[in-house]
PDB file of N, CA and C in Angstrom:
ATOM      1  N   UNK A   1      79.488 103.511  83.315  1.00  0.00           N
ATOM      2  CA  UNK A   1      79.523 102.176  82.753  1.00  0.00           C
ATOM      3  C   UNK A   1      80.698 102.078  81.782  1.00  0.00           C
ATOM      4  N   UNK A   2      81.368 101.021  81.466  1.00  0.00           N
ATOM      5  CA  UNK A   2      82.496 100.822  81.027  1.00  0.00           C
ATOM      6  C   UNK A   2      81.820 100.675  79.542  1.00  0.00           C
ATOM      7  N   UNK A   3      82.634 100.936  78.421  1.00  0.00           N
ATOM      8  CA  UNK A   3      82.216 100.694  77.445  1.00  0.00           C
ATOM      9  C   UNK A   3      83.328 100.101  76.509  1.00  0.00           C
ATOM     10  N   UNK A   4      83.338  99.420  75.273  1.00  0.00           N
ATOM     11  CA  UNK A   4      84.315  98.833  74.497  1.00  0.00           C
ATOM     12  C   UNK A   4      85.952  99.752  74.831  1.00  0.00           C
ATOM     13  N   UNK A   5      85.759 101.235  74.613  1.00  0.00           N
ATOM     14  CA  UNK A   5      87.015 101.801  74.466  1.00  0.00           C
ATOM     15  C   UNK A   5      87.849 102.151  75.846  1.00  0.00           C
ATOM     16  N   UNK A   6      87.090 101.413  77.038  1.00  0.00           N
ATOM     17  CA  UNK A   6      87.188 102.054  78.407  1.00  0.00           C
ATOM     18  C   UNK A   6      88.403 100.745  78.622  1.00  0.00           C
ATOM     19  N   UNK A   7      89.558 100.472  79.221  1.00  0.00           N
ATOM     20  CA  UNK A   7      90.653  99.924  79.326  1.00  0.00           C
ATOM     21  C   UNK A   7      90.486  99.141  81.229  1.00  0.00           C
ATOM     22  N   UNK A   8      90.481  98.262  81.371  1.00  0.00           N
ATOM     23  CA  UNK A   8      90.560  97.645  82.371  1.00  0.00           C
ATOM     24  C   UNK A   8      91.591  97.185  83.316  1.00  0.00           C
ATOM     25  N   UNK A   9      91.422  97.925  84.687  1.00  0.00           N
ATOM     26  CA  UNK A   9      93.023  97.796  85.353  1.00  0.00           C
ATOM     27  C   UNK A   9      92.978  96.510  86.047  1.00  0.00           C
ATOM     28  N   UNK A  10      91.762  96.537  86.629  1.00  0.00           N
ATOM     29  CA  UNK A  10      91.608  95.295  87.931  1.00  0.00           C
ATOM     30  C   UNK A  10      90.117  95.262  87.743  1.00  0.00           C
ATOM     31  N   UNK A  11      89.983  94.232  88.572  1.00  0.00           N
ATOM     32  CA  UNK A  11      88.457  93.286  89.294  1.00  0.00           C
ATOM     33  C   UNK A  11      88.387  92.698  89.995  1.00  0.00           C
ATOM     34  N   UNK A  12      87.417  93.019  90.977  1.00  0.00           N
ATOM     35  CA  UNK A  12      87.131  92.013  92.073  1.00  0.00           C
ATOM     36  C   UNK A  12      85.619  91.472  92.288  1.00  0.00           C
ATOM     37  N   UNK A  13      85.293  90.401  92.450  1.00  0.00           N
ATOM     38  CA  UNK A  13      84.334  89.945  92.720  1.00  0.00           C
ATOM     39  C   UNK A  13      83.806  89.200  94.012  1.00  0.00           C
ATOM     40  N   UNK A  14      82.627  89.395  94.700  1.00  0.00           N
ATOM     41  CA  UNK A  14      82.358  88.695  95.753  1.00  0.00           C
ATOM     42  C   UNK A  14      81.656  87.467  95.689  1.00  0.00           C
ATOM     43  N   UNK A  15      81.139  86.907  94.696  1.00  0.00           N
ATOM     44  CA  UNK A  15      80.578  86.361  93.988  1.00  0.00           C
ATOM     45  C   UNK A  15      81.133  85.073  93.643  1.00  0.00           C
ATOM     46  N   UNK A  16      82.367  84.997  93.493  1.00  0.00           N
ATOM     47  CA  UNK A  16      83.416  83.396  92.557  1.00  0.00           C
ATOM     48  C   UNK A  16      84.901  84.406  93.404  1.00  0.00           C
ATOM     49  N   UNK A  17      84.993  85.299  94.340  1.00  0.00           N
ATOM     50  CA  UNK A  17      85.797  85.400  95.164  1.00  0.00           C
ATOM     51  C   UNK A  17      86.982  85.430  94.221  1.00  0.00           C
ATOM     52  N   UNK A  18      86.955  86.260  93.158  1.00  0.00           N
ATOM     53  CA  UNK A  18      88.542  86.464  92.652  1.00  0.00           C
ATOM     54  C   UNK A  18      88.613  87.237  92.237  1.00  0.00           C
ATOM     55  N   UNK A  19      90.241  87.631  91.820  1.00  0.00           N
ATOM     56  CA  UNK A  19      90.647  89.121  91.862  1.00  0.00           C
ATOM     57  C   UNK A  19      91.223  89.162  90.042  1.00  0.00           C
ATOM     58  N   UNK A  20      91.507  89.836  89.649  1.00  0.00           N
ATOM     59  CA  UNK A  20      91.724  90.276  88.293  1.00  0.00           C
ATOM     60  C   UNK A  20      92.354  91.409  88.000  1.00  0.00           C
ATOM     61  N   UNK A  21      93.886  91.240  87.714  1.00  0.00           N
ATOM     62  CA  UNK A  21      94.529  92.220  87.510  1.00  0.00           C
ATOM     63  C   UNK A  21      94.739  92.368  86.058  1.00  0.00           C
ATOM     64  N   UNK A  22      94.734  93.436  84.928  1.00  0.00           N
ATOM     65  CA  UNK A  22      94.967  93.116  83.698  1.00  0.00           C
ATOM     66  C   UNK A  22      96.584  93.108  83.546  1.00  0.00           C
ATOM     67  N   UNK A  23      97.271  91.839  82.884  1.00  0.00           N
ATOM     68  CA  UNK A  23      98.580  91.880  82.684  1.00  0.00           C
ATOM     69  C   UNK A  23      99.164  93.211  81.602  1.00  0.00           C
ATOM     70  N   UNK A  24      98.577  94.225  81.537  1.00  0.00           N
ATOM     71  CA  UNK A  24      99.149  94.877  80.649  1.00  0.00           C
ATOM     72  C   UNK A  24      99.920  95.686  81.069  1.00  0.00           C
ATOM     73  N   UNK A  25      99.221  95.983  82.360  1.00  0.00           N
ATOM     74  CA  UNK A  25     100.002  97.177  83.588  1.00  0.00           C
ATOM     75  C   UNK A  25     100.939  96.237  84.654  1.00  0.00           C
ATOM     76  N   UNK A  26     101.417  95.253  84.250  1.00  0.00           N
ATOM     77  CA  UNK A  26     102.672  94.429  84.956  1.00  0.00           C
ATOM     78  C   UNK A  26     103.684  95.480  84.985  1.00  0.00           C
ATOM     79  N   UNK A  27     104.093  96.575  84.486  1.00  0.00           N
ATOM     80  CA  UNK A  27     104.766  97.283  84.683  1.00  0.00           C
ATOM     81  C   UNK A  27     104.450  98.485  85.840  1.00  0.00           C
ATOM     82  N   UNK A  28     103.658  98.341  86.641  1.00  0.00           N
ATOM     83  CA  UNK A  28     103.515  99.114  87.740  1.00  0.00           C
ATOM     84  C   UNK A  28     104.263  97.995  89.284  1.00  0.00           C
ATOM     85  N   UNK A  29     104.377  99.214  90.001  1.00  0.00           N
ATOM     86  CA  UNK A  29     105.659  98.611  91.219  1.00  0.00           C
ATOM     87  C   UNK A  29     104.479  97.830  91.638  1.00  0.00           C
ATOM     88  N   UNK A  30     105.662  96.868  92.134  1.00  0.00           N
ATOM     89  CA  UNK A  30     104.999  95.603  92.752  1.00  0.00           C
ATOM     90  C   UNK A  30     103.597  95.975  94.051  1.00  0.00           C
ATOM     91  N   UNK A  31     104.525  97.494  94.927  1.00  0.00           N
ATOM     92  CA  UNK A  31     103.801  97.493  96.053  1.00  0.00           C
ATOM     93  C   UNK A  31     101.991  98.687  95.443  1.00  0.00           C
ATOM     94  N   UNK A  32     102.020  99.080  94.536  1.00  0.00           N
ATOM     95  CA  UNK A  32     100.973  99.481  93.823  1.00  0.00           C
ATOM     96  C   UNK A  32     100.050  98.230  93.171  1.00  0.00           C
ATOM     97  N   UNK A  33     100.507  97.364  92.382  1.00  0.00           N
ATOM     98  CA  UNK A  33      99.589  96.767  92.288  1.00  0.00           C
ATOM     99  C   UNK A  33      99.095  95.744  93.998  1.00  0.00           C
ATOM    100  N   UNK A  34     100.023  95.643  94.489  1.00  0.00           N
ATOM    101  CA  UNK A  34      99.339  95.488  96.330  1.00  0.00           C
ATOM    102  C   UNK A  34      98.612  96.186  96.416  1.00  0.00           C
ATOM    103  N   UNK A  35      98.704  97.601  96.537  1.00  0.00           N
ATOM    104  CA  UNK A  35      97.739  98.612  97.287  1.00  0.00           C
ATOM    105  C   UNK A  35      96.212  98.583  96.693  1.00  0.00           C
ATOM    106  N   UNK A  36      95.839  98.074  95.350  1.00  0.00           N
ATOM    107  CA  UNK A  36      95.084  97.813  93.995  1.00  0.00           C
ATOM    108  C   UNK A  36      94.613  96.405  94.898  1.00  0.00           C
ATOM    109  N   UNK A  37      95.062  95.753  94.440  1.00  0.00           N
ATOM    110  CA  UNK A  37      94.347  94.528  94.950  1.00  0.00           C
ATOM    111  C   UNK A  37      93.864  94.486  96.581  1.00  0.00           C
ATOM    112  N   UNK A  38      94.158  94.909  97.453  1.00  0.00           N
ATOM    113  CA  UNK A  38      93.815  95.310  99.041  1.00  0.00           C
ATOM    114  C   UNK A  38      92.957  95.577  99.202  1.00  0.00           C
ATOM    115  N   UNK A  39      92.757  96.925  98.206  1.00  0.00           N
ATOM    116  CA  UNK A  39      91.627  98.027  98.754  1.00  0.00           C
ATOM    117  C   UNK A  39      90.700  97.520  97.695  1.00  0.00           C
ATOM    118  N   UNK A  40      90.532  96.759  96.412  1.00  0.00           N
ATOM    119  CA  UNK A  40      89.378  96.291  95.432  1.00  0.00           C
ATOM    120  C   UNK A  40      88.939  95.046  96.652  1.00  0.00           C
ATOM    121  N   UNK A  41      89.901  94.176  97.251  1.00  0.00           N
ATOM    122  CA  UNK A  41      89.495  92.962  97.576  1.00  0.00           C
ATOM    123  C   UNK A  41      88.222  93.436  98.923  1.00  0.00           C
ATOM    124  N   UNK A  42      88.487  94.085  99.628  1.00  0.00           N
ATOM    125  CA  UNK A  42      88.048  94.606 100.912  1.00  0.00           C
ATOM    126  C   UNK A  42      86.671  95.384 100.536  1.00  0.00           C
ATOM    127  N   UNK A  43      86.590  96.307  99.366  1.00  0.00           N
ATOM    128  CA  UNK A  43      85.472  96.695  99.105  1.00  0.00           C
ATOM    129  C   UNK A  43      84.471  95.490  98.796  1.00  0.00           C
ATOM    130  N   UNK A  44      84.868  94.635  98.045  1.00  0.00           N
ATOM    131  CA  UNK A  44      83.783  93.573  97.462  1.00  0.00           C
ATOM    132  C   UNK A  44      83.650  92.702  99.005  1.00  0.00           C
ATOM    133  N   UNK A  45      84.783  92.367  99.480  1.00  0.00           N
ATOM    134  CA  UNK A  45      84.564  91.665 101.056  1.00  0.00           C
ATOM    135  C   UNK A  45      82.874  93.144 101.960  1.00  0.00           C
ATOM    136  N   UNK A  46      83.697  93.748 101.819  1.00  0.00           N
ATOM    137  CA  UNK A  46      82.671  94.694 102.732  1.00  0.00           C
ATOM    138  C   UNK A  46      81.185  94.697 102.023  1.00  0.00           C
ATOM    139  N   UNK A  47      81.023  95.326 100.791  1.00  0.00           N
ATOM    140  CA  UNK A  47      79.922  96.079 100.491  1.00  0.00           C
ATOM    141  C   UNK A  47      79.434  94.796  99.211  1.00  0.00           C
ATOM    142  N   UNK A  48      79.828  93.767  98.706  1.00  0.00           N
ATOM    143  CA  UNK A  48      79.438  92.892  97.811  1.00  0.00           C
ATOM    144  C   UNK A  48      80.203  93.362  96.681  1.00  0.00           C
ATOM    145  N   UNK A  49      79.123  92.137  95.622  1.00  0.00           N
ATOM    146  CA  UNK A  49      78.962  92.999  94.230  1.00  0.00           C
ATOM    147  C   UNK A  49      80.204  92.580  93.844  1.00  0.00           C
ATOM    148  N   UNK A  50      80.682  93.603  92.227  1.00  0.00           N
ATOM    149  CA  UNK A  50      81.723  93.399  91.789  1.00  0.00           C
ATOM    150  C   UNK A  50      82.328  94.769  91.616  1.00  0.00           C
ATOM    151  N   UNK A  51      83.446  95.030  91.862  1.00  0.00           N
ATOM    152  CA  UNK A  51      84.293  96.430  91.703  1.00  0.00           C
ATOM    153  C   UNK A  51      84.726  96.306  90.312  1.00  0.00           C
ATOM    154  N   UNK A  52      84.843  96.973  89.377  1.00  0.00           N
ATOM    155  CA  UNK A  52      85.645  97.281  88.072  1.00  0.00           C
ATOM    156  C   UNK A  52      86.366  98.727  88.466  1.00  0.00           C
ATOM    157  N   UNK A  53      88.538  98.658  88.318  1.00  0.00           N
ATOM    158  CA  UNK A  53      88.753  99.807  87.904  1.00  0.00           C
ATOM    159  C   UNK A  53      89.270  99.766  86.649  1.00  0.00           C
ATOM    160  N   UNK A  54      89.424 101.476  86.254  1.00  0.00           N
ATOM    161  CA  UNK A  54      89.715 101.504  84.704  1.00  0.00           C
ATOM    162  C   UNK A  54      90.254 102.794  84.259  1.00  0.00           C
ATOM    163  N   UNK A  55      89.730 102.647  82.872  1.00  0.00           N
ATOM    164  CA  UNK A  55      90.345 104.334  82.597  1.00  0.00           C
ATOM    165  C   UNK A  55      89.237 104.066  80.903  1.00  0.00           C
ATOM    166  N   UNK A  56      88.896 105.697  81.175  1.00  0.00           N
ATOM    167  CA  UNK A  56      88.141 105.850  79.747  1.00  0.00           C
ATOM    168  C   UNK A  56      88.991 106.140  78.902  1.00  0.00           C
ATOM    169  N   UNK A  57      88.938 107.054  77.686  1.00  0.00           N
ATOM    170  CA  UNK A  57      89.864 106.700  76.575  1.00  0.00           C
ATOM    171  C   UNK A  57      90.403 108.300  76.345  1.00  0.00           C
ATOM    172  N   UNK A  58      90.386 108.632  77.869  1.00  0.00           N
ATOM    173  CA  UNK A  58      90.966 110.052  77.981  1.00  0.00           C
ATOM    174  C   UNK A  58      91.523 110.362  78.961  1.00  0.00           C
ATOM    175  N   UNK A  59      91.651 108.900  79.562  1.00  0.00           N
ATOM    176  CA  UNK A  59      92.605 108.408  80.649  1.00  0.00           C
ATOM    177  C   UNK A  59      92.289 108.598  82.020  1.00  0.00           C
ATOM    178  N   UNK A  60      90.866 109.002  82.323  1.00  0.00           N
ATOM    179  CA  UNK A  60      90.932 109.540  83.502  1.00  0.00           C
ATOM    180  C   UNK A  60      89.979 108.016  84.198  1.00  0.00           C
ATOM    181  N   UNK A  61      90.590 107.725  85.641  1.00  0.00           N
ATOM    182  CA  UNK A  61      90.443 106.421  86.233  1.00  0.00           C
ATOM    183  C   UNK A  61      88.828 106.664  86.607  1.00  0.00           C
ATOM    184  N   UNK A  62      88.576 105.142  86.362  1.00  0.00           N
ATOM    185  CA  UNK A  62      86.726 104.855  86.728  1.00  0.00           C
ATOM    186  C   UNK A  62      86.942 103.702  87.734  1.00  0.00           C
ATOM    187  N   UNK A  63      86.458 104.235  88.899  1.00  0.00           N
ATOM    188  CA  UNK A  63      85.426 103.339  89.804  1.00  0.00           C
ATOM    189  C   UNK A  63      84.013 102.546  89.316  1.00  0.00           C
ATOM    190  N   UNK A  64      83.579 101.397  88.817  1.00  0.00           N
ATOM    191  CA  UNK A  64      82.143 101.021  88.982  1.00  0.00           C
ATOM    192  C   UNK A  64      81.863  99.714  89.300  1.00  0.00           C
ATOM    193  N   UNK A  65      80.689  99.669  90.357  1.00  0.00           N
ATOM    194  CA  UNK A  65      80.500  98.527  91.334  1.00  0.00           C
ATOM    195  C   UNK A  65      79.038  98.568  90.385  1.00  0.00           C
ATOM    196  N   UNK A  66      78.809  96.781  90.237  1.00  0.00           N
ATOM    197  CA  UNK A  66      77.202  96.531  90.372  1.00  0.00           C
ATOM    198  C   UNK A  66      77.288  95.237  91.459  1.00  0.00           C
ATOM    199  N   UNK A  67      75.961  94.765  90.648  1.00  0.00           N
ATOM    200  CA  UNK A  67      75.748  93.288  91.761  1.00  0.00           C
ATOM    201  C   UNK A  67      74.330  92.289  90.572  1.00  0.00           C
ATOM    202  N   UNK A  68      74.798  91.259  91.148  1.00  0.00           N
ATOM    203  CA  UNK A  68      73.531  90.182  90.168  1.00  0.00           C
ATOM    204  C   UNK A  68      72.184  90.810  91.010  1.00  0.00           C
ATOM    205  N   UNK A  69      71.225  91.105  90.287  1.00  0.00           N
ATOM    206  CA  UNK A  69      70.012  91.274  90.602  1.00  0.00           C
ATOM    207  C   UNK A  69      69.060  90.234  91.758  1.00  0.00           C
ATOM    208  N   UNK A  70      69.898  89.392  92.081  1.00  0.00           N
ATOM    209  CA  UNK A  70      69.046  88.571  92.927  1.00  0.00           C
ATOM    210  C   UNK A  70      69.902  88.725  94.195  1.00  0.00           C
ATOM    211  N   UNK A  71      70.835  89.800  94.332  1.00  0.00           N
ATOM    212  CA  UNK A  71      71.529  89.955  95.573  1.00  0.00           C
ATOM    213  C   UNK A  71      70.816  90.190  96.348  1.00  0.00           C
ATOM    214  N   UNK A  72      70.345  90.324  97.383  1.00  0.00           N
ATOM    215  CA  UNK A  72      69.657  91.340  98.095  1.00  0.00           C
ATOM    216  C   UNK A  72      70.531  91.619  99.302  1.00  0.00           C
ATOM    217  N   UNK A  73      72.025  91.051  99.874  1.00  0.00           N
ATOM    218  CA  UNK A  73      72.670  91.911 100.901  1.00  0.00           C
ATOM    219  C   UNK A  73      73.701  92.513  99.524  1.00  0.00           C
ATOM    220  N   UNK A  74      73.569  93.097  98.721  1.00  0.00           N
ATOM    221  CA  UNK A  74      74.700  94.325  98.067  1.00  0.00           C
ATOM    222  C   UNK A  74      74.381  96.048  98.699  1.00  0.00           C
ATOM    223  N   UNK A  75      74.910  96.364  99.183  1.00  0.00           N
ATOM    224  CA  UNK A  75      74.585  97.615  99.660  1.00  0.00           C
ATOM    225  C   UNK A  75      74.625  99.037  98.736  1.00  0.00           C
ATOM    226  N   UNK A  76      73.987  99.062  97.875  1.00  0.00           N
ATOM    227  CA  UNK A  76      73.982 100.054  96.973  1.00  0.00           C
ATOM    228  C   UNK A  76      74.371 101.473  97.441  1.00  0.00           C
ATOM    229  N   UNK A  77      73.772 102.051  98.345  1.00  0.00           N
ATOM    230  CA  UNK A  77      74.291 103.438  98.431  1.00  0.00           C
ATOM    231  C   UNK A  77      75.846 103.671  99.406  1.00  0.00           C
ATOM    232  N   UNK A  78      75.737 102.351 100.359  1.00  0.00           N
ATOM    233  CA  UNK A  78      77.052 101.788 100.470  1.00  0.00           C
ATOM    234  C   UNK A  78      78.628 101.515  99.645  1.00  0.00           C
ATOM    235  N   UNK A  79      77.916 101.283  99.039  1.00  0.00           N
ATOM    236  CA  UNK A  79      79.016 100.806  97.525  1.00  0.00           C
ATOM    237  C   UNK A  79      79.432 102.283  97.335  1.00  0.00           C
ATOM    238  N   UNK A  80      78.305 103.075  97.097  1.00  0.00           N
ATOM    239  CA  UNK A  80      78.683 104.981  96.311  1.00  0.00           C
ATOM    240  C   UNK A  80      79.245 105.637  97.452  1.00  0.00           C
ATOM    241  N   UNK A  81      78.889 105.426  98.363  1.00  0.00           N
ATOM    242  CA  UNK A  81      79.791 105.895  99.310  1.00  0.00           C
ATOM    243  C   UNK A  81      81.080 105.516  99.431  1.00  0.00           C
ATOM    244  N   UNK A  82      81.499 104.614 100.017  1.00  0.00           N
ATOM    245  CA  UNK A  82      82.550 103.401  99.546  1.00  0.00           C
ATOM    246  C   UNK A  82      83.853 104.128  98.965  1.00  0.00           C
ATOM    247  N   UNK A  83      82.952 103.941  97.641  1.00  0.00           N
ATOM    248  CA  UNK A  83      83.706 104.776  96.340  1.00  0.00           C
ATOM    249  C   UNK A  83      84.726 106.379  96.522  1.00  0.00           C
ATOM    250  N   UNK A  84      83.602 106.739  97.132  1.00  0.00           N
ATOM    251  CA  UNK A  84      83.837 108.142  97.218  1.00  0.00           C
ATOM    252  C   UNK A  84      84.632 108.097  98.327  1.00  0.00           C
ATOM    253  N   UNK A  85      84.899 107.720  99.216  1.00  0.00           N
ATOM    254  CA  UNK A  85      85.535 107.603 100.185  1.00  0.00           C
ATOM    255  C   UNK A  85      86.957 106.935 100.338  1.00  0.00           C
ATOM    256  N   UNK A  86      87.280 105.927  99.262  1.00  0.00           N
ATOM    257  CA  UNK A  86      88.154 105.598  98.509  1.00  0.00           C
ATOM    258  C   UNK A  86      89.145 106.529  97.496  1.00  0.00           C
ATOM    259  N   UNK A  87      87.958 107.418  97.066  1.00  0.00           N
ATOM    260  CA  UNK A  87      88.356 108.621  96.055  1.00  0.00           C
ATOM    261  C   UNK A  87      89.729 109.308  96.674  1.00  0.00           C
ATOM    262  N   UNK A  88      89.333 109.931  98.015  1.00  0.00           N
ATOM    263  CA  UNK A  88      89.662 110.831  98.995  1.00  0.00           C
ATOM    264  C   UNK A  88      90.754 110.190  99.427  1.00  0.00           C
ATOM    265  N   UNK A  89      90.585 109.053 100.040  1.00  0.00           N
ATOM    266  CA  UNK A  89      91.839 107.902 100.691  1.00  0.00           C
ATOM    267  C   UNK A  89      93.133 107.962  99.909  1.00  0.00           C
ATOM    268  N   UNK A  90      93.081 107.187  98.639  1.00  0.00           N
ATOM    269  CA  UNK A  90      93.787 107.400  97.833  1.00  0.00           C
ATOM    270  C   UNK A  90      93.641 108.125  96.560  1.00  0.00           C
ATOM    271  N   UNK A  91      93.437 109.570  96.948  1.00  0.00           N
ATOM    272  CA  UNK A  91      93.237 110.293  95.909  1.00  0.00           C
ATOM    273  C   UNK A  91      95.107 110.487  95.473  1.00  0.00           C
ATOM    274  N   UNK A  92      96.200 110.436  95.655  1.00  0.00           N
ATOM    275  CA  UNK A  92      97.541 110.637  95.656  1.00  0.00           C
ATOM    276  C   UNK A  92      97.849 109.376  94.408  1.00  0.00           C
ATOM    277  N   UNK A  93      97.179 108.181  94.999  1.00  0.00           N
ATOM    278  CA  UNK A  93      97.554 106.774  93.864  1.00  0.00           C
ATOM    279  C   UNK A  93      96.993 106.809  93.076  1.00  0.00           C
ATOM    280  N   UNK A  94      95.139 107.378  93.037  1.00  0.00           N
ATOM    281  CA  UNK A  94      94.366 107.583  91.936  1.00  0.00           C
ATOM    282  C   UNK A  94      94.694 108.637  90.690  1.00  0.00           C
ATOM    283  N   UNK A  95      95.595 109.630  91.162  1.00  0.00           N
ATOM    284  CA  UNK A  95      96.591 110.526  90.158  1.00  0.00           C
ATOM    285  C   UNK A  95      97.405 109.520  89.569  1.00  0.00           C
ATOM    286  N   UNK A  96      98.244 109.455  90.253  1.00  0.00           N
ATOM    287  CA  UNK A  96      99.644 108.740  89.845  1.00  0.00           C
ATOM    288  C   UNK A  96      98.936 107.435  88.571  1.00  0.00           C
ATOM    289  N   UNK A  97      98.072 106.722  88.891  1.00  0.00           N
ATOM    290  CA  UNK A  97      97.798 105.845  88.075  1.00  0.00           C
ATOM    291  C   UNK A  97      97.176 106.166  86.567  1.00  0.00           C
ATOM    292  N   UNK A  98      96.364 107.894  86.854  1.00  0.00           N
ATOM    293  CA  UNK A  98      96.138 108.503  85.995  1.00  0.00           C
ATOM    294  C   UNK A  98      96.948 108.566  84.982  1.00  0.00           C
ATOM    295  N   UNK A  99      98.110 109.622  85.297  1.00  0.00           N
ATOM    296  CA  UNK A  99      99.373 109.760  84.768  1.00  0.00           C
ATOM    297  C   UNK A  99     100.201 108.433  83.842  1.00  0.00           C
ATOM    298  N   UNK A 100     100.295 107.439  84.981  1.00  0.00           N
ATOM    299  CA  UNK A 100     100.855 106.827  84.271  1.00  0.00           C
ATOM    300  C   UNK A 100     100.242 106.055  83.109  1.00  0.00           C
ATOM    301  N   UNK A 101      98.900 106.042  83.481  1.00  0.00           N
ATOM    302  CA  UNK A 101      97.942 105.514  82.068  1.00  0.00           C
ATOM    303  C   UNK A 101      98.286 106.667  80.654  1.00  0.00           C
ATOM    304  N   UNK A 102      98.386 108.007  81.491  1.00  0.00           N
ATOM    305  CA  UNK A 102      98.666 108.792  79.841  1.00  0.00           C
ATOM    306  C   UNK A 102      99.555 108.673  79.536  1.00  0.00           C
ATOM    307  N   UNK A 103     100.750 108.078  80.017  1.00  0.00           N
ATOM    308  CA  UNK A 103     102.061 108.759  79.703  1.00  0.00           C
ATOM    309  C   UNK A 103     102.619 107.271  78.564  1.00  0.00           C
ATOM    310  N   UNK A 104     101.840 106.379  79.453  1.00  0.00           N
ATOM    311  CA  UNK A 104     102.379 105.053  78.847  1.00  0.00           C
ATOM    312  C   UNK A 104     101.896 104.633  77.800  1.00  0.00           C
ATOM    313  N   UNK A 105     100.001 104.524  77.803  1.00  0.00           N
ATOM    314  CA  UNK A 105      98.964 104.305  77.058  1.00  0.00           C
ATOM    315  C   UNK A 105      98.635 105.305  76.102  1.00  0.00           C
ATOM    316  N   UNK A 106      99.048 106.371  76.622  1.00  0.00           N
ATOM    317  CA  UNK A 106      98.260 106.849  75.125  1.00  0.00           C
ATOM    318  C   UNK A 106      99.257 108.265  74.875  1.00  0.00           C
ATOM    319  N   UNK A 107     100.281 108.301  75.493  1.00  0.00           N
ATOM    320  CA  UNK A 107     101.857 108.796  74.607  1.00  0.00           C
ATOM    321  C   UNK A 107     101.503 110.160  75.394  1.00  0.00           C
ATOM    322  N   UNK A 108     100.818 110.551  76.148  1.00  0.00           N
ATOM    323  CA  UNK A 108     101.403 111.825  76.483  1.00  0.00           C
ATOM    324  C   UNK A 108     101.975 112.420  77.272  1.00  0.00           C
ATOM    325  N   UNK A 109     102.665 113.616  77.225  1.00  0.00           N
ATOM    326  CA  UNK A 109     103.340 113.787  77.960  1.00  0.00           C
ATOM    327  C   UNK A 109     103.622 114.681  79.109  1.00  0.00           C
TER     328      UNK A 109
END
Protein backbone atom coordinates (compact mmCIF):
# COMPACT_ATOMS: atom_id res chain seq x y z
CA UNK A 1 0.00 0.00 0.00
CA UNK A 2 1.28 3.35 -0.88
CA UNK A 3 1.77 5.55 1.93
CA UNK A 4 2.37 9.55 2.33
CA UNK A 5 6.29 9.09 1.64
CA UNK A 6 5.75 6.54 -1.33
CA UNK A 7 6.20 8.95 -4.71
CA UNK A 8 3.81 8.37 -7.61
CA UNK A 9 4.86 7.60 -11.26
CA UNK A 10 1.56 6.81 -13.09
CA UNK A 11 -2.23 5.63 -12.84
CA UNK A 12 -4.61 4.01 -14.52
CA UNK A 13 -8.07 3.49 -13.96
CA UNK A 14 -10.90 1.37 -15.43
CA UNK A 15 -13.39 3.03 -13.75
CA UNK A 16 -13.45 7.11 -15.25
CA UNK A 17 -11.00 5.42 -18.01
CA UNK A 18 -7.92 7.69 -17.44
CA UNK A 19 -4.45 7.60 -17.31
CA UNK A 20 -2.14 9.67 -14.93
CA UNK A 21 1.25 10.36 -15.43
CA UNK A 22 3.01 12.42 -12.57
CA UNK A 23 4.63 15.57 -14.33
CA UNK A 24 7.64 15.31 -12.25
CA UNK A 25 9.26 12.49 -14.26
CA UNK A 26 8.65 14.59 -17.69
CA UNK A 27 12.15 14.06 -17.88
CA UNK A 28 12.05 10.42 -18.87
CA UNK A 29 12.31 9.58 -22.90
CA UNK A 30 9.34 10.12 -24.55
CA UNK A 31 9.26 6.31 -25.74
CA UNK A 32 9.39 5.13 -21.80
CA UNK A 33 6.83 7.07 -20.65
CA UNK A 34 4.86 5.18 -23.90
CA UNK A 35 5.94 1.90 -22.74
CA UNK A 36 4.35 3.16 -18.94
CA UNK A 37 1.25 4.19 -20.20
CA UNK A 38 0.61 0.89 -22.71
CA UNK A 39 1.28 -1.65 -20.38
CA UNK A 40 -0.74 0.40 -17.08
CA UNK A 41 -3.57 1.12 -19.75
CA UNK A 42 -4.00 -2.68 -20.89
CA UNK A 43 -3.72 -4.06 -17.39
CA UNK A 44 -6.76 -1.96 -16.09
CA UNK A 45 -8.43 -2.68 -19.81
CA UNK A 46 -7.77 -6.50 -19.04
CA UNK A 47 -8.03 -7.27 -15.32
CA UNK A 48 -10.12 -3.89 -13.98
CA UNK A 49 -9.58 -1.93 -10.99
CA UNK A 50 -6.99 0.71 -10.68
CA UNK A 51 -3.09 0.18 -11.24
CA UNK A 52 -0.82 2.61 -9.07
CA UNK A 53 3.07 2.70 -10.03
CA UNK A 54 5.62 4.15 -7.70
CA UNK A 55 8.56 4.07 -5.66
CA UNK A 56 8.87 3.87 -1.77
CA UNK A 57 11.28 6.19 -0.16
CA UNK A 58 14.16 3.81 -0.87
CA UNK A 59 13.43 3.93 -4.32
CA UNK A 60 12.58 0.63 -5.13
CA UNK A 61 9.38 0.57 -7.81
CA UNK A 62 5.74 -0.61 -6.44
CA UNK A 63 3.13 -2.26 -8.43
CA UNK A 64 -0.50 -1.94 -6.56
CA UNK A 65 -3.90 -2.71 -8.08
CA UNK A 66 -7.28 -2.50 -6.01
CA UNK A 67 -10.90 -2.12 -7.15
CA UNK A 68 -14.27 -0.32 -5.57
CA UNK A 69 -15.81 -2.97 -3.48
CA UNK A 70 -18.92 -3.27 -5.46
CA UNK A 71 -16.87 -4.56 -8.49
CA UNK A 72 -17.59 -7.89 -8.86
CA UNK A 73 -15.84 -8.53 -12.57
CA UNK A 74 -12.15 -7.22 -10.93
CA UNK A 75 -10.14 -10.28 -11.07
CA UNK A 76 -8.15 -10.36 -7.98
CA UNK A 77 -5.77 -13.17 -8.24
CA UNK A 78 -5.65 -12.11 -11.90
CA UNK A 79 -4.49 -8.71 -11.15
CA UNK A 80 -1.37 -10.63 -8.80
CA UNK A 81 -0.62 -12.53 -11.43
CA UNK A 82 -0.74 -9.83 -13.98
CA UNK A 83 1.70 -8.08 -11.86
CA UNK A 84 4.07 -10.60 -11.59
CA UNK A 85 4.13 -11.32 -14.98
CA UNK A 86 4.69 -7.77 -15.88
CA UNK A 87 7.57 -7.96 -13.26
CA UNK A 88 9.41 -10.51 -15.57
CA UNK A 89 8.28 -8.74 -19.01
CA UNK A 90 9.77 -5.69 -18.17
CA UNK A 91 11.96 -6.50 -15.55
CA UNK A 92 15.03 -4.45 -17.81
CA UNK A 93 12.57 -0.98 -17.63
CA UNK A 94 11.53 -1.81 -14.05
CA UNK A 95 15.51 -1.39 -13.17
CA UNK A 96 16.22 1.38 -15.28
CA UNK A 97 13.28 3.34 -13.72
CA UNK A 98 14.62 2.23 -10.39
CA UNK A 99 17.88 3.82 -11.01
CA UNK A 100 16.77 6.63 -12.40
CA UNK A 101 14.41 7.39 -9.41
CA UNK A 102 17.77 7.16 -7.20
CA UNK A 103 19.95 8.92 -9.12
CA UNK A 104 17.60 11.86 -9.78
CA UNK A 105 15.24 11.77 -6.64
CA UNK A 106 17.08 11.10 -4.01
CA UNK A 107 20.93 12.00 -5.18
CA UNK A 108 22.47 8.77 -5.41
CA UNK A 109 24.85 7.60 -7.07
Amino acid sequence: MFTDDDVILAASSSYDRKYYFNPDFSGLPDSIKEDIQVMMVMFTMEIGGVLTMGFDEDGSLLLETECDDEDILYDEIGAHLKIKQMSKVHEELFESLEAFFKVFYLGEE
